[in-house]
Protein backbone atom coordinates (compact mmCIF):
# COMPACT_ATOMS: atom_id res chain seq x y z
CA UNK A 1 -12.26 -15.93 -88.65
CA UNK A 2 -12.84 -11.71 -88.25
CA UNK A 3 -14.17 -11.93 -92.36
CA UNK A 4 -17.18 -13.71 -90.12
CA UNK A 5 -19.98 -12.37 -87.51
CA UNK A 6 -20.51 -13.34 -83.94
CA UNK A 7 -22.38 -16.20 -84.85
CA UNK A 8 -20.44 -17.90 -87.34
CA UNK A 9 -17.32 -17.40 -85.09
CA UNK A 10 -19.21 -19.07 -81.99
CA UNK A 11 -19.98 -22.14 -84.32
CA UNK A 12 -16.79 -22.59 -85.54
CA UNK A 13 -15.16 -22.24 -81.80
CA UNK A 14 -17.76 -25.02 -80.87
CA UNK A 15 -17.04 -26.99 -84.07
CA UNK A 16 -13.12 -26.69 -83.02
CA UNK A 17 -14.03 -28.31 -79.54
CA UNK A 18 -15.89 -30.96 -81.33
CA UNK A 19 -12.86 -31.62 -82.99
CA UNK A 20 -10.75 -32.07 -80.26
CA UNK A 21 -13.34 -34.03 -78.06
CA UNK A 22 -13.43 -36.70 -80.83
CA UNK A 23 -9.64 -36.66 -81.70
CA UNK A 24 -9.02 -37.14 -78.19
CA UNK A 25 -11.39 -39.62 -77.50
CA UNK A 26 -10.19 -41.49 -80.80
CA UNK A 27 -6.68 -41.28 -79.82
CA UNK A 28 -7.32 -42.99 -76.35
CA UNK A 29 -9.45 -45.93 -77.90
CA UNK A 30 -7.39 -46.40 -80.97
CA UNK A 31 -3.97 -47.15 -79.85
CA UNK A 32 -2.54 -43.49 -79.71
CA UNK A 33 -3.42 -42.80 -83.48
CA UNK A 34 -5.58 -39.47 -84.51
CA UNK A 35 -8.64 -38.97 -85.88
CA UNK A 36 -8.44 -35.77 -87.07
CA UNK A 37 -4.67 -34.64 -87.08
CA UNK A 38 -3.46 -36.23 -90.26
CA UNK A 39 0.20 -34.46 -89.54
CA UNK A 40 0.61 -37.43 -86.89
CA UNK A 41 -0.44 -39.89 -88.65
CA UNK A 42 1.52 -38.72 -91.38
CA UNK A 43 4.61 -38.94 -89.09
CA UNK A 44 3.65 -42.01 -87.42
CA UNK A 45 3.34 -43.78 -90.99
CA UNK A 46 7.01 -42.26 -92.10
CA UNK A 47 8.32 -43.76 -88.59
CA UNK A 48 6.77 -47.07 -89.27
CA UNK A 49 7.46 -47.61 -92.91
CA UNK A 50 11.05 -47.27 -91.80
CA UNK A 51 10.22 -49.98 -89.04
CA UNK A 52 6.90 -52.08 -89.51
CA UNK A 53 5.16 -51.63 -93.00
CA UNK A 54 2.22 -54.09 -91.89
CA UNK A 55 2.03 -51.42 -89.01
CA UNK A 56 2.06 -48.69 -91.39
CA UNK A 57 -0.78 -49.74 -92.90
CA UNK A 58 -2.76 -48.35 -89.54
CA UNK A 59 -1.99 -44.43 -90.62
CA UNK A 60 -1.72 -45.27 -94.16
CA UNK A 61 -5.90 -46.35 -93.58
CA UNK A 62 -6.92 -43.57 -91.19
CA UNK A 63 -5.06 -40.78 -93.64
CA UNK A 64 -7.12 -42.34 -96.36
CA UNK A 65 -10.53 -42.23 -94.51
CA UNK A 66 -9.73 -38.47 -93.72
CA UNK A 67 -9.48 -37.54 -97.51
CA UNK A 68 -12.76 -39.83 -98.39
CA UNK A 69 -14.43 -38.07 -95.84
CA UNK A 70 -13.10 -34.59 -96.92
CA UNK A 71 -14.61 -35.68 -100.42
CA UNK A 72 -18.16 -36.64 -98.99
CA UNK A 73 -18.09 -33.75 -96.87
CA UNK A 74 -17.16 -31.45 -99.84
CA UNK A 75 -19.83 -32.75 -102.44
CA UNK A 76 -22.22 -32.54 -99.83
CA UNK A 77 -21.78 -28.90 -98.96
CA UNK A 78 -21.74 -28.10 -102.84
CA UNK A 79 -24.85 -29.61 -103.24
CA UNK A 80 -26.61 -28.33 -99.61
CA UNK A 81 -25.98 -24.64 -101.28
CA UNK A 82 -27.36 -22.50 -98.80
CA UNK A 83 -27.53 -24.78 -96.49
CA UNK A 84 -24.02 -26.53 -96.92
CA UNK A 85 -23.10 -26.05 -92.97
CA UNK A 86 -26.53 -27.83 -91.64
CA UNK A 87 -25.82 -30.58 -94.41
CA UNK A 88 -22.12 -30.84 -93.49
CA UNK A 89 -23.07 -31.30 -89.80
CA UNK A 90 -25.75 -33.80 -90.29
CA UNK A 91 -23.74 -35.79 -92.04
CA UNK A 92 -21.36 -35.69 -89.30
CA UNK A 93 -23.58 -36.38 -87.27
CA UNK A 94 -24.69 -39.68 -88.77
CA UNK A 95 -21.23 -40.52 -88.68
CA UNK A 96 -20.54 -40.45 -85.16
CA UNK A 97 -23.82 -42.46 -84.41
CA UNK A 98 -22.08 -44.96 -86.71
CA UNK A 99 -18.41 -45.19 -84.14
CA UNK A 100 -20.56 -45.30 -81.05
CA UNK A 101 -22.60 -47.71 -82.42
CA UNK A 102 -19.49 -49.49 -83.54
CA UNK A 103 -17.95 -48.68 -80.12
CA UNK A 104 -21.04 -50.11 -78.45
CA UNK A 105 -20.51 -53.52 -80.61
CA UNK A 106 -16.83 -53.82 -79.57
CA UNK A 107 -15.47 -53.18 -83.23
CA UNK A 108 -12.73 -50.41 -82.58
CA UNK A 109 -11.59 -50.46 -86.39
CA UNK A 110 -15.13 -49.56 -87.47
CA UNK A 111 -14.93 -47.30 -84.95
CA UNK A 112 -11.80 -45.36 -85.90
CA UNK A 113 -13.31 -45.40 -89.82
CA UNK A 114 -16.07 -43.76 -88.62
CA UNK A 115 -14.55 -41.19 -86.46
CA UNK A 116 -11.80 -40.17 -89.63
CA UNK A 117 -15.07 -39.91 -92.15
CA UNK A 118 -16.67 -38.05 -89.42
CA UNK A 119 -13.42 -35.52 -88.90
CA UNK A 120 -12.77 -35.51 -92.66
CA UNK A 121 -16.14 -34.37 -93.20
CA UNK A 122 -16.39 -31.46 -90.49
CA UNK A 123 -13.90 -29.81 -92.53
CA UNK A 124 -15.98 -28.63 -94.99
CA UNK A 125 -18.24 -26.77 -92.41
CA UNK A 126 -16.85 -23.18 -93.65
CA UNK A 127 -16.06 -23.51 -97.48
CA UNK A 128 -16.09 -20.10 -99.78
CA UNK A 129 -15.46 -20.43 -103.78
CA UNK A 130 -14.57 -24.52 -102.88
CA UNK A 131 -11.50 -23.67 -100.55
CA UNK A 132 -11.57 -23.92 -96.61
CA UNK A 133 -11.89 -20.40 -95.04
CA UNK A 134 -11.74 -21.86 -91.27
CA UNK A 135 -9.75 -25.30 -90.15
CA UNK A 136 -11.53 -25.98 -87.11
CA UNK A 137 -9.79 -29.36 -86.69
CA UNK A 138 -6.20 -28.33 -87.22
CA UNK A 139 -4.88 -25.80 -85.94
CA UNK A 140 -0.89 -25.29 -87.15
CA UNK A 141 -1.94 -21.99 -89.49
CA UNK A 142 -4.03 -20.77 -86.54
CA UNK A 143 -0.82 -21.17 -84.36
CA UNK A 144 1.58 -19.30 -87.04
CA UNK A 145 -1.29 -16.67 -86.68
CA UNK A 146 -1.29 -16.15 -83.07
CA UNK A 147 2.70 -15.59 -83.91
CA UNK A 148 2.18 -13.51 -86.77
CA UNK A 149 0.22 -11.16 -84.55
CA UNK A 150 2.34 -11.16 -81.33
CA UNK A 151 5.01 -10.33 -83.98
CA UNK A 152 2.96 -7.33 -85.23
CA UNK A 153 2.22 -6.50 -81.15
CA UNK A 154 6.10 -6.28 -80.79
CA UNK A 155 6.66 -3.96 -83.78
CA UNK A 156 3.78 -1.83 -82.62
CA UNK A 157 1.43 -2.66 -85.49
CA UNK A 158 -2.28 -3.08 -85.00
CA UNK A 159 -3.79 -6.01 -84.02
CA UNK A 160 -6.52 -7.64 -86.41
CA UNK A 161 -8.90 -10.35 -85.45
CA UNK A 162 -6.37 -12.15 -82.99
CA UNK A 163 -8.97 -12.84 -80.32
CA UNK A 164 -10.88 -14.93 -82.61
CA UNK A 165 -7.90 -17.05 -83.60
CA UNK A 166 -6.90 -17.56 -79.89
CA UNK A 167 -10.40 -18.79 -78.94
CA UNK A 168 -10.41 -21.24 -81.99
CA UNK A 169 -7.11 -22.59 -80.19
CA UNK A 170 -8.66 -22.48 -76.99
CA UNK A 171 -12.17 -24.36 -78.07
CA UNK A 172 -9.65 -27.62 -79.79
CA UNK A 173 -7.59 -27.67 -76.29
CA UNK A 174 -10.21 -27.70 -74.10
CA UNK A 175 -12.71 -30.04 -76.20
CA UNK A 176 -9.71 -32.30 -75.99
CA UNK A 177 -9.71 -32.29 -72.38
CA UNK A 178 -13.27 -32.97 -71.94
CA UNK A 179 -13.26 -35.93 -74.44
CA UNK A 180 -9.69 -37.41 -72.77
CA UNK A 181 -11.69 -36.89 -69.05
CA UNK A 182 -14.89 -38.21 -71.03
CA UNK A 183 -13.46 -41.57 -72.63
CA UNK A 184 -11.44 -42.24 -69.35
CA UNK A 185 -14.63 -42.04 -67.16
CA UNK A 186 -16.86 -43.55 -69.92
CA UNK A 187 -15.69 -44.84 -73.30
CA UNK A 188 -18.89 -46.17 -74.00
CA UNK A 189 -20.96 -42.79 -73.87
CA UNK A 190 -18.22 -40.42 -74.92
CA UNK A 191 -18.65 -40.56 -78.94
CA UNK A 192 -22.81 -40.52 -78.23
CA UNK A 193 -22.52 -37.38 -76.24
CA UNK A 194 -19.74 -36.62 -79.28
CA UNK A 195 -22.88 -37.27 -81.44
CA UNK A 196 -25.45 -35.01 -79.84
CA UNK A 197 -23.05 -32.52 -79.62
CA UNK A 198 -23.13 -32.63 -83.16
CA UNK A 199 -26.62 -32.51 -83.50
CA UNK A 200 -26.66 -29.45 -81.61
CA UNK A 201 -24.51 -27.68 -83.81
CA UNK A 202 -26.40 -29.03 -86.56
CA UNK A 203 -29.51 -27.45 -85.37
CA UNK A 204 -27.12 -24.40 -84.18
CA UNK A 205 -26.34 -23.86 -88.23
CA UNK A 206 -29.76 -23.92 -89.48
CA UNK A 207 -30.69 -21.34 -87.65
CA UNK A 208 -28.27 -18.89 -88.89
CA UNK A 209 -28.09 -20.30 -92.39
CA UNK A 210 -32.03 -19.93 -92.16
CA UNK A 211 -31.89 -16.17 -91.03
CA UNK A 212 -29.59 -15.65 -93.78
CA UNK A 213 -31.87 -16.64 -96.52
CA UNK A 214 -34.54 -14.62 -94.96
CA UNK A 215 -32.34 -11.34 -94.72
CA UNK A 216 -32.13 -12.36 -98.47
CA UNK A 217 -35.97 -12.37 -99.55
């Protein structure tokens, strides 16, 4: 997060709360699976292949979706060059029209395939040399981070862009709150305010991927 400035950092904060708004609002409608956190799926479909392998079949599907959509989202930013974050958000964005349409019609599986293409997708919104530089929908490494530097605090070593890492935390946690309070109060708006939220950010990327290829010219 520090290698970035103010303005990249803010998106990917917001991008994080996306995340969780969606993956909570997925988890509500969709029988307690996840949308984006493929490490409970993963453990759900270990659990159930031990149990229930029709069952399994649930993660087994959503874990898939997440990769396709971490393939669409990764050929799309390769291609968008300079503008691989806008492109990587719009596509998102057309996405999550796609589950609240699908929500709207009643059809929570179309829903759920949706929402993981969506998440899968939104990974690739801060890619350098084709590797992820920020996970704004998981946030395990952030978490070993935050301990690495407490760790460093202890032993009286400087501190070095902990802040940042905390508020990407923070942004997931409380976008997951406002989607749970959201879906509760109305599951039939929360993924179309999930989808102009995206939009936002969309709009949000272009203009600092658009004021970088000026400071360019």
């Amino acid at each position: 997060m520090n290698r970035y400035d103010r303005s990249r950092r803010l998106l990917a904060i917001a991008i994080a709360a996306l995340a969780g708004f969606v993956d909570a609002s997925g988890f509500l409608a969709g029988d307690r699976y996840f949308v984006s956190f493929m490490s409970g799926n993963t453990t759900r479909l270990a659990v159930d292949l031990t149990s229930d392998i029709r069952q399994a079949m649930i993660p087994l599907g959503l874990i898939t979706g997440f990769v396709l959509g971490v393939t669409l989202g990764a050929i799309t930013s390769d291609r968008a060059g300079k503008w691989r974050k806008t492109a990587v958000l719009a596509l998102s964005t057309l996405l999550l029209c796609g589950a609240a349409l699908a929500r709207e019609y009643g059809s929570i599986a179309a829903m759920m395939a949706a929402l993981v293409l969506a998440m899968g997708t939104l990974n690739n919104s801060f890619r350098r040399n084709g590797e992820v530089t920020v996970g704004v929908t998981y946030m395990t490494g952030s978490l070993v981070r935050i301990g690495q530097a407490i760790a460093a605090a202890i032993q009286g070593r400087p501190l070095a862009g902990w802040a940042s890492t905390v508020l990407l935390w923070a942004g997931l946690v409380g976008g997951a709150i406002a989607g749970a309070v959201t879906y509760s109060a109305a599951p039939y708006y929360a993924l179309g305010l999930a989808a102009g939220w995206s939009a936002a950010l969309a709009l949000f990327a272009s203009r600092i991927e658009r004021r970088s290829a000026h400071s360019e010219i």
